[in-house]
PDB file of N, CA and C in Angstrom:
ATOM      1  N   UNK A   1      -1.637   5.058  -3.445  1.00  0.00           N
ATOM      2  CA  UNK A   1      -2.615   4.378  -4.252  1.00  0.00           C
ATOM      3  C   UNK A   1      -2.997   3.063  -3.602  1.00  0.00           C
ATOM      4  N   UNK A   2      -4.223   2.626  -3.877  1.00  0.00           N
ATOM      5  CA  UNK A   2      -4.808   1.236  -3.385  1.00  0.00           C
ATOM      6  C   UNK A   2      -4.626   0.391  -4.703  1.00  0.00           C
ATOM      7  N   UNK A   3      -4.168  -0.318  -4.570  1.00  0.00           N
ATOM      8  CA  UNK A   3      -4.101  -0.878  -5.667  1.00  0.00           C
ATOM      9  C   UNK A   3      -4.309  -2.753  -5.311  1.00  0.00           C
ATOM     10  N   UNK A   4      -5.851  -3.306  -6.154  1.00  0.00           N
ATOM     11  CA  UNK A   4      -6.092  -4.706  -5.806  1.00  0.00           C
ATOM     12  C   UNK A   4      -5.258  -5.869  -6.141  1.00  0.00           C
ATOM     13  N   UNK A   5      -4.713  -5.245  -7.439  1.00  0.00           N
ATOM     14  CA  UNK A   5      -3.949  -6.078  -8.109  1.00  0.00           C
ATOM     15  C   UNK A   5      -2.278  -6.393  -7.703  1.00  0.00           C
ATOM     16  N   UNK A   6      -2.350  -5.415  -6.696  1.00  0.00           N
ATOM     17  CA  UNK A   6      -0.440  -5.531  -6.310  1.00  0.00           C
ATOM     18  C   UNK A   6      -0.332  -6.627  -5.460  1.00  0.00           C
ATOM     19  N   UNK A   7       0.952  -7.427  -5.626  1.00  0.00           N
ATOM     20  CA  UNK A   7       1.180  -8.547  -4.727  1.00  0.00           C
ATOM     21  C   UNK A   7       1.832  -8.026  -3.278  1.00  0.00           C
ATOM     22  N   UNK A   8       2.302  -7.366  -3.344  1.00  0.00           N
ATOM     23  CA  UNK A   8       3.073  -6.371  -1.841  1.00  0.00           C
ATOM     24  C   UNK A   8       2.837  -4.790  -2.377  1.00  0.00           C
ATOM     25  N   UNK A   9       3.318  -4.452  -0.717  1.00  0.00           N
ATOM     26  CA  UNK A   9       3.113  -2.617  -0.401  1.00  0.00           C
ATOM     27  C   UNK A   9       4.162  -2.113  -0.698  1.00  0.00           C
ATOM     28  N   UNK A  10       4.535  -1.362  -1.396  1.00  0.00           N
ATOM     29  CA  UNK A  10       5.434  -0.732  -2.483  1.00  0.00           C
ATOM     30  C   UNK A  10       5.904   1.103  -2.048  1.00  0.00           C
ATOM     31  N   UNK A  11       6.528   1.488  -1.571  1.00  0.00           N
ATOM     32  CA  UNK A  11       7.212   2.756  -1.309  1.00  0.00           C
ATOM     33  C   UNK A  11       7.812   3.400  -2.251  1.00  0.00           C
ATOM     34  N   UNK A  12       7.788   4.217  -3.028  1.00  0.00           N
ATOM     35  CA  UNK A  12       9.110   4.997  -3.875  1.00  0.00           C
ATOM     36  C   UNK A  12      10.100   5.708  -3.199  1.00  0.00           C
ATOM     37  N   UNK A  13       9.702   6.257  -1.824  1.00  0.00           N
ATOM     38  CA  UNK A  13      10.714   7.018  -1.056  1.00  0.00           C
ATOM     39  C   UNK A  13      10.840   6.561   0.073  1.00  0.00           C
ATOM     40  N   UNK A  14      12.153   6.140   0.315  1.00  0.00           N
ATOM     41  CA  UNK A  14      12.467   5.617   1.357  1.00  0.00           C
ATOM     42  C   UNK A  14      12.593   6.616   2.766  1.00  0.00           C
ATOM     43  N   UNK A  15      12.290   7.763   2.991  1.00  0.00           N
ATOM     44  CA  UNK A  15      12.257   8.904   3.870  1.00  0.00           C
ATOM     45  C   UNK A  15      10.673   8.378   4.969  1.00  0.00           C
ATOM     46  N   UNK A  16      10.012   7.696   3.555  1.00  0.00           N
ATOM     47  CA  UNK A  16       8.546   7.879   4.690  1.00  0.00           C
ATOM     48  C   UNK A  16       8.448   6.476   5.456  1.00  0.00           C
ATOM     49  N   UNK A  17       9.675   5.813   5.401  1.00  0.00           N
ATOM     50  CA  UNK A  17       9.590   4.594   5.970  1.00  0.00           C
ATOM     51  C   UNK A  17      10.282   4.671   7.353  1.00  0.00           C
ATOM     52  N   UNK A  18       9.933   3.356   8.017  1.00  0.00           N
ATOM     53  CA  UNK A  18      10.337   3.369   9.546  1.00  0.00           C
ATOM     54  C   UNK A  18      11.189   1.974   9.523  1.00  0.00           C
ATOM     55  N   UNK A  19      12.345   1.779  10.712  1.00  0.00           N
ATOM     56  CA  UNK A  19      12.884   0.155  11.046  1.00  0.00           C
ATOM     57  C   UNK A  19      13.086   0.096   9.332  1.00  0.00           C
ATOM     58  N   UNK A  20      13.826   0.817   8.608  1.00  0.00           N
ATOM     59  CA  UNK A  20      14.476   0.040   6.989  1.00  0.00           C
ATOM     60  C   UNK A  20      15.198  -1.053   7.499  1.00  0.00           C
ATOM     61  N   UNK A  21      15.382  -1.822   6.908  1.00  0.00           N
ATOM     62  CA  UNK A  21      16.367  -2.786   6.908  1.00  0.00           C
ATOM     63  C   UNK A  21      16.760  -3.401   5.494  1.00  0.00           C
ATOM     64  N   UNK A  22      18.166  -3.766   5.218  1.00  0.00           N
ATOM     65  CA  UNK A  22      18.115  -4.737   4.038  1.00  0.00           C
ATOM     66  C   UNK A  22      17.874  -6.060   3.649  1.00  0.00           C
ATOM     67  N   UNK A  23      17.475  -5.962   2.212  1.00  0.00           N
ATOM     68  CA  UNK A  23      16.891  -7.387   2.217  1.00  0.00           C
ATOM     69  C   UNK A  23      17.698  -7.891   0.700  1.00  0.00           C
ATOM     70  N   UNK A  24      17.389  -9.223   0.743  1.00  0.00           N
ATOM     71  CA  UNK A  24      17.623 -10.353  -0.295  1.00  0.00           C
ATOM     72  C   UNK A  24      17.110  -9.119  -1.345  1.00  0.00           C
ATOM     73  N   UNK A  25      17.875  -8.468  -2.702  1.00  0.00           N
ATOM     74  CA  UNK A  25      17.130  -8.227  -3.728  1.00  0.00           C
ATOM     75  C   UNK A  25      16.218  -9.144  -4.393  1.00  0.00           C
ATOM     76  N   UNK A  26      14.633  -8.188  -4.589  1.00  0.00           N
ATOM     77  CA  UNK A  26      13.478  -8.611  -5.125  1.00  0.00           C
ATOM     78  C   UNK A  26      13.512  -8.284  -6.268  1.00  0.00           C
ATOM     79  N   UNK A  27      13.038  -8.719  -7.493  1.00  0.00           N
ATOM     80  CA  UNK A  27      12.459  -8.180  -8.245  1.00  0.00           C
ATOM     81  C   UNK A  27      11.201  -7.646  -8.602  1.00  0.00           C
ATOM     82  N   UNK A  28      10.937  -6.482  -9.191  1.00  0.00           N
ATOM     83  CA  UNK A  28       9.565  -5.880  -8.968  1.00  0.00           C
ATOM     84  C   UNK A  28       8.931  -5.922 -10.785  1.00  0.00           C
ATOM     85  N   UNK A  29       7.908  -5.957 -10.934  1.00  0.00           N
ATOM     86  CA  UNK A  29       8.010  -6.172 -12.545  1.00  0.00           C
ATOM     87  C   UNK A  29       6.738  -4.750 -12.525  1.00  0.00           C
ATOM     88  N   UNK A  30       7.142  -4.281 -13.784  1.00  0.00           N
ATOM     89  CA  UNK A  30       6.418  -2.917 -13.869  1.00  0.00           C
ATOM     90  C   UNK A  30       5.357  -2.953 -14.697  1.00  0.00           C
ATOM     91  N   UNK A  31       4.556  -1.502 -14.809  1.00  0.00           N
ATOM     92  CA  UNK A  31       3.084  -1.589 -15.454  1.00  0.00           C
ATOM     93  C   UNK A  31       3.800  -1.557 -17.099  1.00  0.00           C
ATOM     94  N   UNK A  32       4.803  -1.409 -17.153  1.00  0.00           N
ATOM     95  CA  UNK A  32       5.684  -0.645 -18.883  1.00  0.00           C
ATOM     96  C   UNK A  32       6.281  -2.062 -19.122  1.00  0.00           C
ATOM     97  N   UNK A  33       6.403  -3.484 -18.227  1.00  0.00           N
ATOM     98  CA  UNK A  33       7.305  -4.356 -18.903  1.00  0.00           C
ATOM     99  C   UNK A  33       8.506  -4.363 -18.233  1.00  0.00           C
ATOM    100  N   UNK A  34       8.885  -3.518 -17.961  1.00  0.00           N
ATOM    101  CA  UNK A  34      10.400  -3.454 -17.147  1.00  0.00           C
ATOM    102  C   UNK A  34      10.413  -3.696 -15.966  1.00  0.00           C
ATOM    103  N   UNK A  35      11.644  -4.137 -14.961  1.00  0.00           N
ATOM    104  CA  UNK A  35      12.101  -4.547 -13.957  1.00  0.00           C
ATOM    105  C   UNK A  35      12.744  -3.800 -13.484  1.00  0.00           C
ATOM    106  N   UNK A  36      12.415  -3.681 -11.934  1.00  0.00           N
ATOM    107  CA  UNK A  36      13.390  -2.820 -10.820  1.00  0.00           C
ATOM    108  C   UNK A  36      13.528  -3.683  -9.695  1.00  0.00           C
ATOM    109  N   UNK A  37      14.619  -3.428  -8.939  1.00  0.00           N
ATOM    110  CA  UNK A  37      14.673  -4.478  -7.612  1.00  0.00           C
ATOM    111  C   UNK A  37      14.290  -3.449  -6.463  1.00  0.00           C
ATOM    112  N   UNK A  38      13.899  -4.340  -5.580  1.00  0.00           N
ATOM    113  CA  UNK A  38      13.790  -3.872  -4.325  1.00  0.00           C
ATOM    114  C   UNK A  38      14.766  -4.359  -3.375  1.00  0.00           C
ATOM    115  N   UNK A  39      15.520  -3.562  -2.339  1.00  0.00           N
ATOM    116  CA  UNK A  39      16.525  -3.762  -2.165  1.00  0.00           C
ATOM    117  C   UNK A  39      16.304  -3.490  -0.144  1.00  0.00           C
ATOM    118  N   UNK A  40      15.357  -3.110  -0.248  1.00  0.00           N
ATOM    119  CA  UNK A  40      15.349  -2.459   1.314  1.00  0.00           C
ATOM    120  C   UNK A  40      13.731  -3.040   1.676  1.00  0.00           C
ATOM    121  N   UNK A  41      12.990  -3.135   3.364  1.00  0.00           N
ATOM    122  CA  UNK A  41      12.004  -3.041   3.465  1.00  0.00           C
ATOM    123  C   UNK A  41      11.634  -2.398   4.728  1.00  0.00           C
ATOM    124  N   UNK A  42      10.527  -1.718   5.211  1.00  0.00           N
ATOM    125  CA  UNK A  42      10.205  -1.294   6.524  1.00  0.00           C
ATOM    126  C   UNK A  42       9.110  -1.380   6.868  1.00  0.00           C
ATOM    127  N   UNK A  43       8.730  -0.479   8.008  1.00  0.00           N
ATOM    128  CA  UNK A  43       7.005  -0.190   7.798  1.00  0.00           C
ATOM    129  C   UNK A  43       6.893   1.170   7.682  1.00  0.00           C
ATOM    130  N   UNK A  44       5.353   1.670   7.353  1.00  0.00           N
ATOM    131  CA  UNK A  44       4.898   2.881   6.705  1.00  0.00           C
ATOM    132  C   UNK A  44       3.684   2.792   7.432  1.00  0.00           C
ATOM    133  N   UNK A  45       3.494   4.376   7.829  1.00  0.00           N
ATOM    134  CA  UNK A  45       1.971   4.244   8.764  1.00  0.00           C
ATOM    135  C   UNK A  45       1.415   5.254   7.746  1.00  0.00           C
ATOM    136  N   UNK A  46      -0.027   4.812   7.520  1.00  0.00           N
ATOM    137  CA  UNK A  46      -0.787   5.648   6.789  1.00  0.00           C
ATOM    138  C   UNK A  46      -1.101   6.870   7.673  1.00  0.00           C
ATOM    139  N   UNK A  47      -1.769   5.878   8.761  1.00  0.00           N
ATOM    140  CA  UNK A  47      -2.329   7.355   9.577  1.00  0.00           C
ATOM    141  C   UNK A  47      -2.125   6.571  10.897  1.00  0.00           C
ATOM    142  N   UNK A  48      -2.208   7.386  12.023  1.00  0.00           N
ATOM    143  CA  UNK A  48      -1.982   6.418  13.628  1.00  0.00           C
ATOM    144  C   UNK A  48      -3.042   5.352  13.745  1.00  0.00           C
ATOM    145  N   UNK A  49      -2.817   4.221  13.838  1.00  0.00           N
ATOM    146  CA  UNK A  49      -3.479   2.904  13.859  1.00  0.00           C
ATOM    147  C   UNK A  49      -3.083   2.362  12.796  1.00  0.00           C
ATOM    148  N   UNK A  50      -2.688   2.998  11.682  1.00  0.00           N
ATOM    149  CA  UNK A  50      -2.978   2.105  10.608  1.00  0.00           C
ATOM    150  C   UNK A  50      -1.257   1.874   9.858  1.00  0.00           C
ATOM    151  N   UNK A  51      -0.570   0.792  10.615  1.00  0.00           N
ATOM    152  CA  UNK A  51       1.038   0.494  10.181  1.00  0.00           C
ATOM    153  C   UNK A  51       0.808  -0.408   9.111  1.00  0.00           C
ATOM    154  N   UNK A  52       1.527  -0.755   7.862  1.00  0.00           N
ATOM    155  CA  UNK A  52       1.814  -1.666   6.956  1.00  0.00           C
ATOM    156  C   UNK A  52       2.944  -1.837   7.311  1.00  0.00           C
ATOM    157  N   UNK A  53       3.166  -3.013   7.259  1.00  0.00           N
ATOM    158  CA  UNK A  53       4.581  -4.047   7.651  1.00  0.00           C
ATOM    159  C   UNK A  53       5.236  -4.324   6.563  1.00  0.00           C
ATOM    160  N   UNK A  54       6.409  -4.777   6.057  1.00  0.00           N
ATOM    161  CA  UNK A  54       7.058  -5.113   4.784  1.00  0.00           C
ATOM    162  C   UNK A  54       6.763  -4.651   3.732  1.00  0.00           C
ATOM    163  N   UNK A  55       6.932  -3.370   4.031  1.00  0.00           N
ATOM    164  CA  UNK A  55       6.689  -2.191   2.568  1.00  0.00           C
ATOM    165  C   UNK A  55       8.011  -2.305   1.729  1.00  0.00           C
ATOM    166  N   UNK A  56       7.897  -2.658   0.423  1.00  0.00           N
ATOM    167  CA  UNK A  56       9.324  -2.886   0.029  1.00  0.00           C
ATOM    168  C   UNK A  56       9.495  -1.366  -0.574  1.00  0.00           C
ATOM    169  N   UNK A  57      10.754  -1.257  -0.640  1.00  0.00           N
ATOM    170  CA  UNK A  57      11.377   0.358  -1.481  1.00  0.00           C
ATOM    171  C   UNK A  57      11.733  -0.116  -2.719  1.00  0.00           C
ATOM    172  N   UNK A  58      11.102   0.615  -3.702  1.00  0.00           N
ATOM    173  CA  UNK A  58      11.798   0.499  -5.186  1.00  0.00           C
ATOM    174  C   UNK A  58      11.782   2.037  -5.223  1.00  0.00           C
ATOM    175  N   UNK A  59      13.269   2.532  -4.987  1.00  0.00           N
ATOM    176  CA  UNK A  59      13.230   4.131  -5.403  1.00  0.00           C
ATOM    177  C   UNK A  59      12.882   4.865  -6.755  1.00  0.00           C
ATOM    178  N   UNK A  60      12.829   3.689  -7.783  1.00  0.00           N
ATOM    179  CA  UNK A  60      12.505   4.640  -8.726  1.00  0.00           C
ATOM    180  C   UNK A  60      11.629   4.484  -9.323  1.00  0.00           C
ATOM    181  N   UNK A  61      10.395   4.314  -8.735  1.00  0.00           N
ATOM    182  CA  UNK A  61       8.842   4.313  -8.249  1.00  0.00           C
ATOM    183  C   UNK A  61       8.754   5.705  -7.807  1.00  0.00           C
ATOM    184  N   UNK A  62       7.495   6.304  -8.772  1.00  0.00           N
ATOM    185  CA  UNK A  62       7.370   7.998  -8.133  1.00  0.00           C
ATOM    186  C   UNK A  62       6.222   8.143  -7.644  1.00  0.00           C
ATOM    187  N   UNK A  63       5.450   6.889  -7.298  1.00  0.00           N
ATOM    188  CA  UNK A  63       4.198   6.641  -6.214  1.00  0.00           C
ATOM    189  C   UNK A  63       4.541   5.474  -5.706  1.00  0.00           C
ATOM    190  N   UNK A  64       3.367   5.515  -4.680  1.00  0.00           N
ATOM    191  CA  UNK A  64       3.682   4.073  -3.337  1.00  0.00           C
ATOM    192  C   UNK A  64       2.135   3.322  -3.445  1.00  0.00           C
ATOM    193  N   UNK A  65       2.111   2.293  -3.647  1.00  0.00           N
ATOM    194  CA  UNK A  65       1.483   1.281  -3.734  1.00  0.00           C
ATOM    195  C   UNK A  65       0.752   0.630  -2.553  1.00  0.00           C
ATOM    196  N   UNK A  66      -0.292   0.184  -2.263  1.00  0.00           N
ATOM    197  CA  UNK A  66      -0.995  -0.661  -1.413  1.00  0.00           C
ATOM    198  C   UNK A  66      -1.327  -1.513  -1.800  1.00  0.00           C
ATOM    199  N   UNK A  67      -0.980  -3.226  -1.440  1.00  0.00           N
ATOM    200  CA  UNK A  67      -1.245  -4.321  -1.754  1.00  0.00           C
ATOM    201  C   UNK A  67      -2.924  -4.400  -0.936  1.00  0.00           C
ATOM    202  N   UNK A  68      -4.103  -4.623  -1.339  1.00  0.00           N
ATOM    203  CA  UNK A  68      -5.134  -4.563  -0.973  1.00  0.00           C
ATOM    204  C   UNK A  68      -5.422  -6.060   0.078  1.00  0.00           C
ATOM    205  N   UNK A  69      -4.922  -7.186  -0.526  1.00  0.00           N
ATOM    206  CA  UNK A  69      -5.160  -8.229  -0.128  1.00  0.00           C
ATOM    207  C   UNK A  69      -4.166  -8.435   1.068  1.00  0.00           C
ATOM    208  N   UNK A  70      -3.217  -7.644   1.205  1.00  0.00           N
ATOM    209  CA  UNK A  70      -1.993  -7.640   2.302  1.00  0.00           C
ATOM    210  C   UNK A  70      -2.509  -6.672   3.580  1.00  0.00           C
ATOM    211  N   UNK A  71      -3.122  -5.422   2.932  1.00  0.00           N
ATOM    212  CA  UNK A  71      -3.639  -4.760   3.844  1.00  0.00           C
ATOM    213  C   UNK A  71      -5.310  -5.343   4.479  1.00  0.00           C
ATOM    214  N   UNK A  72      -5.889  -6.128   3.916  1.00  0.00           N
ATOM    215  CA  UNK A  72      -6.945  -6.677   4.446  1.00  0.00           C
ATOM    216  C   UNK A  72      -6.219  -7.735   5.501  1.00  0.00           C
ATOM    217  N   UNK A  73      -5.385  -8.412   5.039  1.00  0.00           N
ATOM    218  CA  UNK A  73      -4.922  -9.762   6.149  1.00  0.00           C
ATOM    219  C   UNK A  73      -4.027  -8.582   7.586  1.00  0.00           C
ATOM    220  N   UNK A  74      -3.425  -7.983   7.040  1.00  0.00           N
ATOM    221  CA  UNK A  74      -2.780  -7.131   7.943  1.00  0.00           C
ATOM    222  C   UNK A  74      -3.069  -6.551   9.031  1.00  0.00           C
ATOM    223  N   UNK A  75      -4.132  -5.824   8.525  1.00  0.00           N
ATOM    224  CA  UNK A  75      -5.561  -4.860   9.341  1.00  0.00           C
ATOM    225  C   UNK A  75      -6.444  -5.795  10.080  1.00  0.00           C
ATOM    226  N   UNK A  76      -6.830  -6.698   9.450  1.00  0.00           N
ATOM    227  CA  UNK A  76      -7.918  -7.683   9.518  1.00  0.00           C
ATOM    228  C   UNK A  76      -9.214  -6.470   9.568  1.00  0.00           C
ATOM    229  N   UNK A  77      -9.175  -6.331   8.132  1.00  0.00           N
ATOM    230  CA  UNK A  77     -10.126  -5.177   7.815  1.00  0.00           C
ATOM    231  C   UNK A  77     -10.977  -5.594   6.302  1.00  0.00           C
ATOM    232  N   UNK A  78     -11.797  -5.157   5.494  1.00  0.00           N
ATOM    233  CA  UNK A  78     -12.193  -5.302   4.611  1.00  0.00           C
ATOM    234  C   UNK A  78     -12.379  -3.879   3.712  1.00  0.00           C
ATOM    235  N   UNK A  79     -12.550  -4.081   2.323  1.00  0.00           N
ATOM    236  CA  UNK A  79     -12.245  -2.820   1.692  1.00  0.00           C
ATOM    237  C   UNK A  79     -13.420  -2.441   0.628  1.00  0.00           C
ATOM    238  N   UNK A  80     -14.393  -1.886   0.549  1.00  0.00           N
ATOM    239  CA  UNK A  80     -15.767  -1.683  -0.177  1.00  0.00           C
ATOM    240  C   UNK A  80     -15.491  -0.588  -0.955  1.00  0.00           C
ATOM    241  N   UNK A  81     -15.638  -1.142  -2.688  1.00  0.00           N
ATOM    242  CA  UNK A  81     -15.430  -0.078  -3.484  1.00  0.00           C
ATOM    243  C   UNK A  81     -16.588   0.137  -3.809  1.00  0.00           C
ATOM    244  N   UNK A  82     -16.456   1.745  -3.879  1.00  0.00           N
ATOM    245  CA  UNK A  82     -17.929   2.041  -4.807  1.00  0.00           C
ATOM    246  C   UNK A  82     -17.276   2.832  -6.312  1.00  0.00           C
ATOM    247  N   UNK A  83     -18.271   3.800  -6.565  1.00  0.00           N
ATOM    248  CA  UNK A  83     -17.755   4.399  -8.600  1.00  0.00           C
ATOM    249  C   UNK A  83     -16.821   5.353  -7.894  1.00  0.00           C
ATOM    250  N   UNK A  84     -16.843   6.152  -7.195  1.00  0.00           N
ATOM    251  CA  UNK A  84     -15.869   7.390  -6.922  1.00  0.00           C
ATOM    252  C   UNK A  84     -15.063   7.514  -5.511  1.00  0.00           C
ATOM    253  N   UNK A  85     -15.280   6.482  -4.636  1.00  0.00           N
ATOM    254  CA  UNK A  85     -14.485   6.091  -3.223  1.00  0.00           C
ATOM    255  C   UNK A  85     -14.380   4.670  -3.134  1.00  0.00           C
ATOM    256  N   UNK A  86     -13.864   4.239  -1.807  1.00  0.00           N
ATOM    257  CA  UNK A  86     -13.860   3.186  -1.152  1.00  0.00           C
ATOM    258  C   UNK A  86     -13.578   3.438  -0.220  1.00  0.00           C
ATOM    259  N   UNK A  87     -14.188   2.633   0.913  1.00  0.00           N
ATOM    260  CA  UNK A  87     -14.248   2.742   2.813  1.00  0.00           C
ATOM    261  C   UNK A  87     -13.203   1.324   2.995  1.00  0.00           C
ATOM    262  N   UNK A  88     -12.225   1.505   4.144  1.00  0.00           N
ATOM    263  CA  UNK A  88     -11.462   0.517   4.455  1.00  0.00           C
ATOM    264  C   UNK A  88     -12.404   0.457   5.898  1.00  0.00           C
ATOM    265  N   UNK A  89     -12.698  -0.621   6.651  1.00  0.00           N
ATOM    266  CA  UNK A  89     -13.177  -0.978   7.736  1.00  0.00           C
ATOM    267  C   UNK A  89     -12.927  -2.189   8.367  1.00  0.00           C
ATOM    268  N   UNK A  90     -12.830  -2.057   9.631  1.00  0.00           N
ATOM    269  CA  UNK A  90     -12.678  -3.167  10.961  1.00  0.00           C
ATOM    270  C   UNK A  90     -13.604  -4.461  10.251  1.00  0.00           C
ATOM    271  N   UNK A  91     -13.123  -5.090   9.866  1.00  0.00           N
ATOM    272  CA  UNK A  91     -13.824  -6.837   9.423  1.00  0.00           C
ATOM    273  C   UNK A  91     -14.444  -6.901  10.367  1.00  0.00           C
ATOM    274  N   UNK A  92     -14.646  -6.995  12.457  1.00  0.00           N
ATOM    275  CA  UNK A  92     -15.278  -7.297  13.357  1.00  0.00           C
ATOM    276  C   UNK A  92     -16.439  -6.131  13.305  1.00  0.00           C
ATOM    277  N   UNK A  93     -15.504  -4.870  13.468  1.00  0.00           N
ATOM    278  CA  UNK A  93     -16.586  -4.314  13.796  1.00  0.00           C
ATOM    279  C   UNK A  93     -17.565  -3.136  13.451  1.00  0.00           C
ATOM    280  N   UNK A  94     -16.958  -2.863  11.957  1.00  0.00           N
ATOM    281  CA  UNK A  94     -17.737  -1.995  10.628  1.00  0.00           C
ATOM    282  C   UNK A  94     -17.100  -0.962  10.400  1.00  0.00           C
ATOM    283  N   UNK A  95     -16.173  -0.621  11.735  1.00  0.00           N
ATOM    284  CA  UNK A  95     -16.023   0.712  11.922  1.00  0.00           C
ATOM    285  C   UNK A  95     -14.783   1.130  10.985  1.00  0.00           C
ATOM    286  N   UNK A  96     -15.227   2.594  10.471  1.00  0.00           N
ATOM    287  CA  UNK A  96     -14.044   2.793   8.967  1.00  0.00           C
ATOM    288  C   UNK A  96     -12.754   3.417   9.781  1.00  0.00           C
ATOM    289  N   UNK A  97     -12.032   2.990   9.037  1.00  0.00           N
ATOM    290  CA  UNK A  97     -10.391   2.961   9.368  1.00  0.00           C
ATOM    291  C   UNK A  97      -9.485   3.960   8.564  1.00  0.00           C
ATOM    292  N   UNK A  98     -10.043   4.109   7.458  1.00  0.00           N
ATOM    293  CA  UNK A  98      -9.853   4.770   6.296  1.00  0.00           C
ATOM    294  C   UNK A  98     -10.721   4.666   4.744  1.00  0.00           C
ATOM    295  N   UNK A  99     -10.229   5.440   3.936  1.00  0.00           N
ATOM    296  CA  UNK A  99     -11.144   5.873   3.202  1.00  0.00           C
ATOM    297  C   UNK A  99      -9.997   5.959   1.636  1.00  0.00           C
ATOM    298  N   UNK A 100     -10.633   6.197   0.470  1.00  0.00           N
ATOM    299  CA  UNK A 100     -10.024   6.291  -0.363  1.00  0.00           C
ATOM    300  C   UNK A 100     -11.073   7.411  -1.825  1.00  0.00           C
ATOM    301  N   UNK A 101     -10.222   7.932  -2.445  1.00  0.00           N
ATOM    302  CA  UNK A 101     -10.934   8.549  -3.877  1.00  0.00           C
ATOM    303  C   UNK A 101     -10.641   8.263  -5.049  1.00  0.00           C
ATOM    304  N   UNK A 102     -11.339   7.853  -6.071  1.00  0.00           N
ATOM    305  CA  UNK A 102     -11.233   7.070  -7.612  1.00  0.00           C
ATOM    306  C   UNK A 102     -10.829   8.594  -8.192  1.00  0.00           C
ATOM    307  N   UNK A 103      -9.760   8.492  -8.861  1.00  0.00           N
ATOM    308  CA  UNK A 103      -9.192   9.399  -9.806  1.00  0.00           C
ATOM    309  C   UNK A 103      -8.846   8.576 -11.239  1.00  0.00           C
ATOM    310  N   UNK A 104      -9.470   9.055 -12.355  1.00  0.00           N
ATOM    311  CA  UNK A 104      -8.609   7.620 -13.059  1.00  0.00           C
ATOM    312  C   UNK A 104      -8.449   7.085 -13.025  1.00  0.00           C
ATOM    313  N   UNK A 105      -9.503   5.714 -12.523  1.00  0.00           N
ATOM    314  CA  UNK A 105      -9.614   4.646 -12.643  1.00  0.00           C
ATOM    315  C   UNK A 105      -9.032   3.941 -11.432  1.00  0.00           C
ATOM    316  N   UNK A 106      -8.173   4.761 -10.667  1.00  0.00           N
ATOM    317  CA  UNK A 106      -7.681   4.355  -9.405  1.00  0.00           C
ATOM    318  C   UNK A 106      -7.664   4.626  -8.771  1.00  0.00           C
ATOM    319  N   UNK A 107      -7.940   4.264  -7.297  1.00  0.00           N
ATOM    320  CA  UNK A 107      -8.101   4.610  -6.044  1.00  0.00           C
ATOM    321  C   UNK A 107      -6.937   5.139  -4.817  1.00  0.00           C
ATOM    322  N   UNK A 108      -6.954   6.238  -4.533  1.00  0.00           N
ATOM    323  CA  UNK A 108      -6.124   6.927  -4.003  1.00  0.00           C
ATOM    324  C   UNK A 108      -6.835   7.265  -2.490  1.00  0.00           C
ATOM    325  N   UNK A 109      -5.719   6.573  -1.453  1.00  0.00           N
ATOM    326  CA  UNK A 109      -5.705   7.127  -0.071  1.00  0.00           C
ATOM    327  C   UNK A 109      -5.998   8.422   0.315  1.00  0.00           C
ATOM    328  N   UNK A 110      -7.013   8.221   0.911  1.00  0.00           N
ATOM    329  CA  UNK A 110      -7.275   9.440   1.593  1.00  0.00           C
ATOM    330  C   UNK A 110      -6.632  10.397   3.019  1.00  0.00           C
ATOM    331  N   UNK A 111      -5.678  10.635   3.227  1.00  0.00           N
ATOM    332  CA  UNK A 111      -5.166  10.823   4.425  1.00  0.00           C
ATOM    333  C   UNK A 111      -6.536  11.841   5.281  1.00  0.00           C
ATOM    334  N   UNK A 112      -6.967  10.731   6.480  1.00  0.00           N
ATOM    335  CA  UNK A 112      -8.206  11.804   6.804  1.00  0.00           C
ATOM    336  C   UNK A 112      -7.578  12.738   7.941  1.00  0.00           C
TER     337      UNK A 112
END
């Protein structure tokens, strides 16, 4: 999921991550009110070119999260929503990087 509102990039399964390492427990605060820690972090490649760095693991998260504003500074990319997609693209040079589809209100990675 793309998600604008997340402060960091968020994993539920730690299998799809690379370089884990442990970290200082985080706390993660949930869409229900409740709290989980994050306890581990790595990186996660969407697709070849495209690595996120300090993906934290909260395993009992049953989707993975994209901090939008982390992946724009990250990428040095920009992210254009429209009603039923959004294009991720090169900030320099237009060119799309990735892509996404609105399901319910939220925007879901497209693995192209």
């Amino acid at each position: 999921m793309l998600v604008s509102g997340a402060s960091c990039h968020i994993a539920g399964n730690l299998s799809m991550m690379n370089n884990v390492e442990k970290i200082a427990p985080i706390a993660i605060g949930l869409l229900n009110g409740t709290y989980t820690m994050a306890r581990e972090k790595g990186l996660v490649f969407l697709r070849e070119g495209i690595k996120l760095d300090n993906v934290l693991c909260v395993p009992k998260l049953n989707c993975n999260l994209v901090s939008i504003s982390k992946l724009c500074k990250q990428l040095n990319c920009a992210v254009t929503y429209f009603d039923d997609s959004c294009v991720i693209e090169d900030y320099t040079s237009r060119i799309p990087i990735g892509s996404g589809e609105q399901r319910d209100g939220v925007y879901y990675y497209k693995d192209s």
